[in-house]
Protein backbone atom coordinates (compact mmCIF):
# COMPACT_ATOMS: atom_id res chain seq x y z
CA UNK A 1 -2.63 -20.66 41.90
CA UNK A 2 -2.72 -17.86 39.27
CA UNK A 3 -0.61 -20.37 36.41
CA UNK A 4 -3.38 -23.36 37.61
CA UNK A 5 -6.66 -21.28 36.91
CA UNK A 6 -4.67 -20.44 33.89
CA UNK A 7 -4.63 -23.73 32.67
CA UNK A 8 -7.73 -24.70 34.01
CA UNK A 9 -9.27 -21.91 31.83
CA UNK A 10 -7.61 -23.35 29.03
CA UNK A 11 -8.80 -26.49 29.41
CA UNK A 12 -12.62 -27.44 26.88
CA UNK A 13 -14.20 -28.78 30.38
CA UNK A 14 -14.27 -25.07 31.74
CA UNK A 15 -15.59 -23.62 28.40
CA UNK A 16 -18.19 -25.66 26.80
CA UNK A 17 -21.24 -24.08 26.52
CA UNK A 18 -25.20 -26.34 26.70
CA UNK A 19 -24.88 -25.42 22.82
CA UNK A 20 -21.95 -26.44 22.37
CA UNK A 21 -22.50 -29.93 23.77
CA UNK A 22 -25.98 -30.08 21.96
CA UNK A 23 -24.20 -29.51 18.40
CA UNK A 24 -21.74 -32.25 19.26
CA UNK A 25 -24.67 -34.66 20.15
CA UNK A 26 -26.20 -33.69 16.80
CA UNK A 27 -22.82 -34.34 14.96
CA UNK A 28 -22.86 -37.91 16.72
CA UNK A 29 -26.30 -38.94 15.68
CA UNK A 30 -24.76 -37.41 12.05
CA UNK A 31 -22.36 -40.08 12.82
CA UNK A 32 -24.87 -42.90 13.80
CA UNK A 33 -26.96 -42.88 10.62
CA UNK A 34 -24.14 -42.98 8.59
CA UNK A 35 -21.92 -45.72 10.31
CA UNK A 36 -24.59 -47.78 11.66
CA UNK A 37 -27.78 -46.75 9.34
CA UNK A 38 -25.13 -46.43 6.02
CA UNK A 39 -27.21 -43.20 5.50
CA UNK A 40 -24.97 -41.73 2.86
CA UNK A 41 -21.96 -42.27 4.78
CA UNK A 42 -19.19 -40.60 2.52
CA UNK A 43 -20.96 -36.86 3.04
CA UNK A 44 -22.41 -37.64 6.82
CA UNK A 45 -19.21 -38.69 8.14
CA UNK A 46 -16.82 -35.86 6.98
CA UNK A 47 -20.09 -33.53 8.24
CA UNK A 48 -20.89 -35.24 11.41
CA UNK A 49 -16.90 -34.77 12.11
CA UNK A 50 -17.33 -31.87 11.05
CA UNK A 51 -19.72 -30.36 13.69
CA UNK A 52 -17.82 -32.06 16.47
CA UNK A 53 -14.70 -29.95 15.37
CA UNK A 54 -16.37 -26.77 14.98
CA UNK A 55 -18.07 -26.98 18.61
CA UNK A 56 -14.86 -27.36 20.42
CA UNK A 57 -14.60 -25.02 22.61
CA UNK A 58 -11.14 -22.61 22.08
CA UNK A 59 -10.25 -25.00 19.79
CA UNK A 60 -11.00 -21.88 16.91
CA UNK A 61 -11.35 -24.53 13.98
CA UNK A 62 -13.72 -22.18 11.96
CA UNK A 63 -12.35 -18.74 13.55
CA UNK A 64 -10.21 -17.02 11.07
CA UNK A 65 -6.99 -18.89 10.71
CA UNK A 66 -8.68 -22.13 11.83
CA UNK A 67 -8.67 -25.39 9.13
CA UNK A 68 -12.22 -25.16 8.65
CA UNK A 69 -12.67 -21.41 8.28
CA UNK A 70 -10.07 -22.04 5.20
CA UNK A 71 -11.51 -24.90 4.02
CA UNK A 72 -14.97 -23.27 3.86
CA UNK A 73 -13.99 -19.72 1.83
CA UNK A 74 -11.60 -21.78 0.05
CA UNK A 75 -14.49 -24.46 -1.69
CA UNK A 76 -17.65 -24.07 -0.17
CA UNK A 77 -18.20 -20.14 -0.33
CA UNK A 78 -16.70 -19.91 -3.94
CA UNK A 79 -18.76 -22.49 -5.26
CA UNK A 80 -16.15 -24.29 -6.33
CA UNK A 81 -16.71 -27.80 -3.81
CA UNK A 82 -20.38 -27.86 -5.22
CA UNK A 83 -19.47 -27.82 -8.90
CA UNK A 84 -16.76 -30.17 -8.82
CA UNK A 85 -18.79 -33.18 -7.00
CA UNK A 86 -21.57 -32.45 -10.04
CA UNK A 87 -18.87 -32.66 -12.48
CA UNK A 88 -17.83 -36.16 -10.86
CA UNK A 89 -21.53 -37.10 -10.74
CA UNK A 90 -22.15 -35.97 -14.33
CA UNK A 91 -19.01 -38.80 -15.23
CA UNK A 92 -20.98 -41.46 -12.72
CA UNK A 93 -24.02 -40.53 -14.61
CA UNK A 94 -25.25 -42.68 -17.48
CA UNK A 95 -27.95 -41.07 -19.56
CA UNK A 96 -28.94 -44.10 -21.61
CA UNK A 97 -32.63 -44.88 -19.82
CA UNK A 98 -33.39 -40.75 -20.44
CA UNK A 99 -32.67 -40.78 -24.41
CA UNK A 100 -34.34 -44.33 -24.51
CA UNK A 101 -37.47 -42.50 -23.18
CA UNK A 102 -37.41 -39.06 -23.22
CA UNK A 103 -40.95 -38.78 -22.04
CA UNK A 104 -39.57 -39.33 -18.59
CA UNK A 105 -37.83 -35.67 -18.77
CA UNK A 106 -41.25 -34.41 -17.29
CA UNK A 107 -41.43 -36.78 -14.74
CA UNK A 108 -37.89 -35.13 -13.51
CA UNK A 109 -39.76 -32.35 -14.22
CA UNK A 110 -42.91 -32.32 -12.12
CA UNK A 111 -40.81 -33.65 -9.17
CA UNK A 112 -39.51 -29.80 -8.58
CA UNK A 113 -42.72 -29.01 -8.04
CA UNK A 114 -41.56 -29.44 -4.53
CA UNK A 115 -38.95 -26.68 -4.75
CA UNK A 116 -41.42 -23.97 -5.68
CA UNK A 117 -44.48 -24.93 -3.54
CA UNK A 118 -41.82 -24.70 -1.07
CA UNK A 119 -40.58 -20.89 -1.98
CA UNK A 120 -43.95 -20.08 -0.93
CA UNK A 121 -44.00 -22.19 1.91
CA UNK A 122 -41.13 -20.53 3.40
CA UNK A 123 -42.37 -16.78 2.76
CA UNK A 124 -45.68 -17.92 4.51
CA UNK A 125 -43.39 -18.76 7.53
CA UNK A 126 -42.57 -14.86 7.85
CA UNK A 127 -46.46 -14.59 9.31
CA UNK A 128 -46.10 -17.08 12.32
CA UNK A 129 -42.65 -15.14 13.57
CA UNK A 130 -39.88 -16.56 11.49
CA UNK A 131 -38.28 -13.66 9.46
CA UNK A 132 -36.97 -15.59 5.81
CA UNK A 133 -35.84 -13.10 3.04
CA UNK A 134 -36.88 -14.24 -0.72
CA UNK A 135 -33.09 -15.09 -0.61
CA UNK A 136 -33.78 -17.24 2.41
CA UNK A 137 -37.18 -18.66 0.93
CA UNK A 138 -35.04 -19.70 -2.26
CA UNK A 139 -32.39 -21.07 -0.61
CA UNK A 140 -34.33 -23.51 1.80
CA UNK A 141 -36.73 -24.66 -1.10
CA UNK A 142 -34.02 -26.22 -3.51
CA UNK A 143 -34.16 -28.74 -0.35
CA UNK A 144 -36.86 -29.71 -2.51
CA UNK A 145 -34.60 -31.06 -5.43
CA UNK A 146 -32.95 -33.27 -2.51
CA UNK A 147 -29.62 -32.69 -4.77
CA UNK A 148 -27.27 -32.46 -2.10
CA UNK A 149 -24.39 -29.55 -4.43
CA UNK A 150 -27.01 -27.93 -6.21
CA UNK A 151 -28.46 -27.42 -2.11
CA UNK A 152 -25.00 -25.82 -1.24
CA UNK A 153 -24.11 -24.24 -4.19
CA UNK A 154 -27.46 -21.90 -3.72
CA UNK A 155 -27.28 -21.79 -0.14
CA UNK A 156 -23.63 -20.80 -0.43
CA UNK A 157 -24.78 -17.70 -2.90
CA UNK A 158 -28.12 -16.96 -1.42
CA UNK A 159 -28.14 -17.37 2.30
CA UNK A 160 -24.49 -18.53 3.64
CA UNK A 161 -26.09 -18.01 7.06
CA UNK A 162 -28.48 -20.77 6.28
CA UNK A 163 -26.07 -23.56 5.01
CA UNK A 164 -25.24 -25.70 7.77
CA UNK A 165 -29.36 -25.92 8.48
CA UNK A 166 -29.83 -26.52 4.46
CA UNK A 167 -27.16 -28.65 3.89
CA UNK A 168 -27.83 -30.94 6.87
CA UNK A 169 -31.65 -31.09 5.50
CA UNK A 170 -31.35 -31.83 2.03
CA UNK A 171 -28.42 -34.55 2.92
CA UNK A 172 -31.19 -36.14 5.69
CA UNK A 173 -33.97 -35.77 3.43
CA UNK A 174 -31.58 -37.58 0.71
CA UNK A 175 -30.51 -40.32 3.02
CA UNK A 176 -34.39 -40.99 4.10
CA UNK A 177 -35.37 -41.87 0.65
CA UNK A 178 -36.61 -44.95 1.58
CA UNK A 179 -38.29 -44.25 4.46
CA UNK A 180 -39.95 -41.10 3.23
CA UNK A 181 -41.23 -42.30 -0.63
CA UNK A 182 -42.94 -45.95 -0.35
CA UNK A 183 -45.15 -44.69 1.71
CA UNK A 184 -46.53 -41.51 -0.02
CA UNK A 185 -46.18 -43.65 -3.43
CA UNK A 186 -48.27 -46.38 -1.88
CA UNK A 187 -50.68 -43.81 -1.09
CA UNK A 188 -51.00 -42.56 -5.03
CA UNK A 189 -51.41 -45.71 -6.73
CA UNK A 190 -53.34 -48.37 -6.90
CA UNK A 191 -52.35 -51.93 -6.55
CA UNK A 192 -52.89 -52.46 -10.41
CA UNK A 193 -50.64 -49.58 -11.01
CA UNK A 194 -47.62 -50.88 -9.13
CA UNK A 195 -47.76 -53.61 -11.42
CA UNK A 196 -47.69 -52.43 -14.60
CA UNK A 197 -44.74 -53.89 -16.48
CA UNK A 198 -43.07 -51.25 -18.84
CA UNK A 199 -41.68 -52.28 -22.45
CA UNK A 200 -38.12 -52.88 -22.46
CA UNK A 201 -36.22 -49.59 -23.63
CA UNK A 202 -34.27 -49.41 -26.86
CA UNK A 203 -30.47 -49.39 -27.21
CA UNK A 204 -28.60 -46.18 -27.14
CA UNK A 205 -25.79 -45.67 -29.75
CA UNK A 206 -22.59 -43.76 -28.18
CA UNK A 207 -23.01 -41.20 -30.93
CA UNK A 208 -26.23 -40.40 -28.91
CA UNK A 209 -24.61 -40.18 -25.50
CA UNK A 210 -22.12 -37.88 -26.53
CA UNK A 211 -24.21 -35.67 -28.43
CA UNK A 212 -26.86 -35.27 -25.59
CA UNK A 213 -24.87 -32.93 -23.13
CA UNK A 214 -23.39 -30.80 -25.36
CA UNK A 215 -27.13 -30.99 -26.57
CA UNK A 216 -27.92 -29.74 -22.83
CA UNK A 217 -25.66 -27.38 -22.49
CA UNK A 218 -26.37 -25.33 -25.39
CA UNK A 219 -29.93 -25.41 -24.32
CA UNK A 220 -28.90 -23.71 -21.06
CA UNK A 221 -26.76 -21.24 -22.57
CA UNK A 222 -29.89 -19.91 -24.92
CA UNK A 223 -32.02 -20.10 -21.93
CA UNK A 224 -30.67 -19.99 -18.65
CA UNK A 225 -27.21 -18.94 -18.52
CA UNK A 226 -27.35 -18.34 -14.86
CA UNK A 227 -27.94 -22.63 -14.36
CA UNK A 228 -24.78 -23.49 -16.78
CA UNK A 229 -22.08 -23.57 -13.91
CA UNK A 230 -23.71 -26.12 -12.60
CA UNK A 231 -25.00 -27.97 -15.31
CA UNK A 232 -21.70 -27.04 -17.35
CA UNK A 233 -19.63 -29.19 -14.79
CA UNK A 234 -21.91 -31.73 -14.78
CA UNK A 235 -22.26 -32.07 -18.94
CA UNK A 236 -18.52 -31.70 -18.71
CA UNK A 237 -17.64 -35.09 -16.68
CA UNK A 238 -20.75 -36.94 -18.68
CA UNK A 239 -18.80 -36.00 -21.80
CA UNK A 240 -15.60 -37.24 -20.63
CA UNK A 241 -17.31 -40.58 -19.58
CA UNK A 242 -19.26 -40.98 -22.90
CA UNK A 243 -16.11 -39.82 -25.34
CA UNK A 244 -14.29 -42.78 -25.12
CA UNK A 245 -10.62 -40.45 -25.46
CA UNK A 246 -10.37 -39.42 -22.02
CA UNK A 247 -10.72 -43.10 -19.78
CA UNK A 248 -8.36 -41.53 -17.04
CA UNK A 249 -9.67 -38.19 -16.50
CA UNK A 250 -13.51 -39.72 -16.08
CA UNK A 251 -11.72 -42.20 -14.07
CA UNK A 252 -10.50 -39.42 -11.82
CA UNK A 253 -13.46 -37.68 -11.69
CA UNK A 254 -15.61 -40.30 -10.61
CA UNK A 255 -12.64 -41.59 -7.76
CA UNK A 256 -10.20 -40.14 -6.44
CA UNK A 257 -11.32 -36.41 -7.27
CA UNK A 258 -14.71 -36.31 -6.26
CA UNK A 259 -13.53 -38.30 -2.79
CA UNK A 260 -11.16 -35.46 -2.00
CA UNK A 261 -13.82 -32.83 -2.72
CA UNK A 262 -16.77 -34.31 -0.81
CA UNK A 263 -14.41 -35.24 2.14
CA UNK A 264 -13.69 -31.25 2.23
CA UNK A 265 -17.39 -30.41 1.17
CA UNK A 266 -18.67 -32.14 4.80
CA UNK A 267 -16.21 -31.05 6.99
CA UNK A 268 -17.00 -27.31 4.86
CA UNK A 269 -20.37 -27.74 5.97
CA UNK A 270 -19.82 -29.15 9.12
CA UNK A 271 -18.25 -26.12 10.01
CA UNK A 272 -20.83 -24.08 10.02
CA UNK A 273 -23.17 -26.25 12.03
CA UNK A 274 -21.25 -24.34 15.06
CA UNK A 275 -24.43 -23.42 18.19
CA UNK A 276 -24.69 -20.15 17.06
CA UNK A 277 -25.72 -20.47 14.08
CA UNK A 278 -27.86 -23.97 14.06
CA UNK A 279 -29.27 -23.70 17.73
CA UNK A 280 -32.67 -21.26 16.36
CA UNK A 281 -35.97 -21.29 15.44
CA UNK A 282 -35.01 -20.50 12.12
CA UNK A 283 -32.91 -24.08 11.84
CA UNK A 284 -36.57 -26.24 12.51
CA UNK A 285 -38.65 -24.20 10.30
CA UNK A 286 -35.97 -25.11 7.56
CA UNK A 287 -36.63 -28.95 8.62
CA UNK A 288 -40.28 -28.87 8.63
CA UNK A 289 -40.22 -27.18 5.09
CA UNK A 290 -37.49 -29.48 3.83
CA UNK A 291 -39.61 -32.35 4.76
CA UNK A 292 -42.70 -30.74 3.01
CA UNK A 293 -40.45 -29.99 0.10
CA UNK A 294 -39.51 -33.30 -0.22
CA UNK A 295 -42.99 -34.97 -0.04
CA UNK A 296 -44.35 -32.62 -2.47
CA UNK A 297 -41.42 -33.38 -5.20
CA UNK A 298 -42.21 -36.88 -4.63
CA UNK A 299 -46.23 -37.00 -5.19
CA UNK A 300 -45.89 -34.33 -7.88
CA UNK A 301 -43.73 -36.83 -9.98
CA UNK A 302 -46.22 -40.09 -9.10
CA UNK A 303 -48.86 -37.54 -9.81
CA UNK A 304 -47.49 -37.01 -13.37
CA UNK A 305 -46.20 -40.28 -14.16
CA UNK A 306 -49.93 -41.29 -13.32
CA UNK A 307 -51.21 -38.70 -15.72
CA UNK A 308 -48.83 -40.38 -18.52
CA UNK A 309 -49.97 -43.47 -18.08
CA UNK A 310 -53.57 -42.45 -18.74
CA UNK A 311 -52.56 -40.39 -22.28
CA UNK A 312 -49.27 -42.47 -23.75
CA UNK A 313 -50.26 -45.47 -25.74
CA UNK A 314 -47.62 -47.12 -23.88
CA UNK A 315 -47.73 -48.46 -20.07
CA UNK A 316 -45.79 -46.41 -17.09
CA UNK A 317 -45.57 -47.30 -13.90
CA UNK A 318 -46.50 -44.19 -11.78
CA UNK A 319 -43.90 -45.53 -9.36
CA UNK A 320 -41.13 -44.43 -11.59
CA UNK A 321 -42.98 -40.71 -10.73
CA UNK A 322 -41.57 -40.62 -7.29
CA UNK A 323 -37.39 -41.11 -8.95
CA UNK A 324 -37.98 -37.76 -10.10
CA UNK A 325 -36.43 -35.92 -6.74
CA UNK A 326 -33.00 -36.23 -8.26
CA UNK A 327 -31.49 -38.94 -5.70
CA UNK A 328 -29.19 -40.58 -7.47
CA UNK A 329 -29.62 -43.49 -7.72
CA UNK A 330 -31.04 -44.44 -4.38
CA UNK A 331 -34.74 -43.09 -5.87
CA UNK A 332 -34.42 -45.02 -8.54
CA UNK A 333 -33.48 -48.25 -6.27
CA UNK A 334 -36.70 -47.30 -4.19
CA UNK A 335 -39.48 -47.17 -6.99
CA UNK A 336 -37.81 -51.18 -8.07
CA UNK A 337 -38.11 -52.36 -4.69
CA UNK A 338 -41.75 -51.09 -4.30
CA UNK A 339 -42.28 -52.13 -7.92
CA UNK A 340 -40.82 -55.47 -7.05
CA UNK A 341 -42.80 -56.13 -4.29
CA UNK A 342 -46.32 -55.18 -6.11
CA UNK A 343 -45.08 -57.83 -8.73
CA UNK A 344 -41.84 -60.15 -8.61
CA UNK A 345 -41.55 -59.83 -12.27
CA UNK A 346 -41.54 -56.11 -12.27
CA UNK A 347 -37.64 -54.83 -13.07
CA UNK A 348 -38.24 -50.47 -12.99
CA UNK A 349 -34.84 -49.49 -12.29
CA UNK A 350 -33.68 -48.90 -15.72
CA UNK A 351 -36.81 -46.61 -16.57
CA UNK A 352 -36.93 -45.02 -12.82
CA UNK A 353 -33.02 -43.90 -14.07
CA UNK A 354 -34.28 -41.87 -17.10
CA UNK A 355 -36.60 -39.27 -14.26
CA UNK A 356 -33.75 -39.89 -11.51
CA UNK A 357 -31.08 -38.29 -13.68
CA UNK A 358 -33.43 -35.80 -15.23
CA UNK A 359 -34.15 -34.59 -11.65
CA UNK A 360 -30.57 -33.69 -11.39
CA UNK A 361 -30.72 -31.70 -14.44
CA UNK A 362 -34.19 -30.47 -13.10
CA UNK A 363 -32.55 -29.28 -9.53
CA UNK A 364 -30.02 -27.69 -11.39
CA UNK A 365 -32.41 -25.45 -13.49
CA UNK A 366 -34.41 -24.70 -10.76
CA UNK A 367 -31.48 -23.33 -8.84
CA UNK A 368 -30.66 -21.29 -11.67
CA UNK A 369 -33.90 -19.95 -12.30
CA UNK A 370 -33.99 -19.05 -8.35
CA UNK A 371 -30.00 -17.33 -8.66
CA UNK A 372 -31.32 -15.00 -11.71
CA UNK A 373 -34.49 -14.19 -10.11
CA UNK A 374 -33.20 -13.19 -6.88
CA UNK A 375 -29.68 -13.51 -6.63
């Protein structure tokens, strides 16, 4: 009898815990949206996996000596997952429609707007019971950004308590793109507005695309030295793209290198979406604020591309505003379709790209602004 309550005791069936089975509900539905909704299934699956590992009961996947526990001190805690997906995004990443137009840096911009409405947001939060630390406050507002690394990477620095609830926000924020921003850009403009047609934008000589991140980079090493890891790695694989010299190593970065890393970067963060730590108060204040962060990024760029409009000599289309949140390129995709829709004529993905990929260099200043203020 002794030997069979031994193994019964063994057994997950006499161990799981309500919290337990909650987190692995919440890693299913993580599943759900990205198998059946395709809500950015290459980060959702690894972390929806993820969670279901990490809530096995005796199991010890994240205890000390456990794959996960490795995996995140190993890449997530380091930094090192975060910067290596931008430096695979920076080589995905062409620049072209932001030198065309450089106007459309401040659209990218106003969009962060979100991030430190958000800081404040969060500190507010400490009045109605919820205790968040200006490193917490910092941490949750880059949700703002919805840049999924940059997220992490600040999270992983500023609150590593928080990242599981962060991550899982700014990746669900990021994946509801299109159900979050037509509505809230419908709202701002005007029929007449979502019509405008803008001018075609100008060719971009190579010479210009390799010059413009070394360009960035030196701007953020006179300015903000604390943002250049992350905008370092990603100026790095945009140079290898744009250089011409270097096809396989851009090639790598944008394939088979950046799929390792983000299949390691979800099940990092899936990790730490363990009971404990995501079953709290503390977890839904971070996705209420997320959501506000979010909204606010997106009218603050529509707000601003509508404020363009009305001084440039030539046409914007305030929808291009809203690609501003740094969602690559789904955003951009989003302001077309509503474009398209306003007027079947109306092709704004090309100018929506020039804010969508200055929003990734805007989430990455932001963060570093936030590390050297309070980190």
């Amino acid at each position: 009898m002794e030997s069979l309550k031994i193994l019964w005791m063994s057994t997950g069936l006499a161990n799981f815990e309500l919290g337990q089975v909650i987190m692995m509900l919440v890693g299913c539905g993580l599943l759900y949206l990205a198998i059946a909704r395709n809500f950015e299934p290459l980060l959702l699956v690894p972390m929806g996996f993820g969670a279901i590992l990490t809530n096995i009961p005796v199991a010890g996947f994240s205890e000390v000596g456990g794959l996960l526990h490795y995996i995140y001190y190993a890449g997530i805690d380091t930094g090192i997952f975060p910067l290596l997906i931008f430096m695979g995004v920076g080589a995905m990443t062409d620049f072209g429609a932001l030198i065309a137009n450089p106007k459309t840096l401040l659209l990218g911009a106003a969009a962060q707007f979100g991030i430190f409405a958000t800081l404040f947001g969060a500190i507010a939060l400490n009045f109605v019971g919820l205790d968040f630390s200006m490193k917490d406050a910092s941490a949750i507002a880059i949700i703002g950004g919805a840049d999924g690394p940059t997220a992490i990477f600040l999270a992983s620095k500023l609150a590593p308590e928080l990242l599981g609830a962060i991550a899982v926000a700014a990746y669900s924020y990021m994946a509801l793109v299109p159900i979050i921003q037509p509505p809230i850009m419908r709202a701002l403009t005007t029929e007449d507005e979502r019509k405008i047609e803008m001018a075609q934008l100008r060719h971009v000589t190579k010479v210009e695309k390799i010059i413009f991140p070394l360009g960035v980079l030196l701007m953020t090493i006179f300015f903000l030295p604390a943002a250049t890891p992350l905008v370092g790695m990603f100026c790095l694989g945009n140079l290898m793209r744009e250089c011409g010299v270097v096809d396989r190593l851009s090639s790598t970065a944008q394939n088979e290198l950046i799929n390792i890393v983000t299949i390691f970067l979800g099940l990092g963060v899936g990790s730490k979406l363990s009971a404990e730590h995501f079953l709290n108060t503390k977890t839904l204040g971070i996705l209420a604020l997320g959501a506000v962060a979010f909204s606010i990024g997106t009218a603050a760029g529509v707000l601003m591309a509508k404020l363009m409009n009305k001084l440039s000599k030539e046409k914007v289309n305030p929808l291009i505003g809203a690609a501003g949140v740094s969602a690559v390129p789904m955003a951009a995709r989003v302001a077309n379709k509503v474009g398209l829709e306003a007027n079947p004529h109306n092709f704004l993905l090309m100018h929506a790209m020039g804010p969508n990929v200055a929003g990734v260099l805007g989430s990455a200043v932001a963060a570093g602004i936030l590390l050297a203020l309070v980190g």
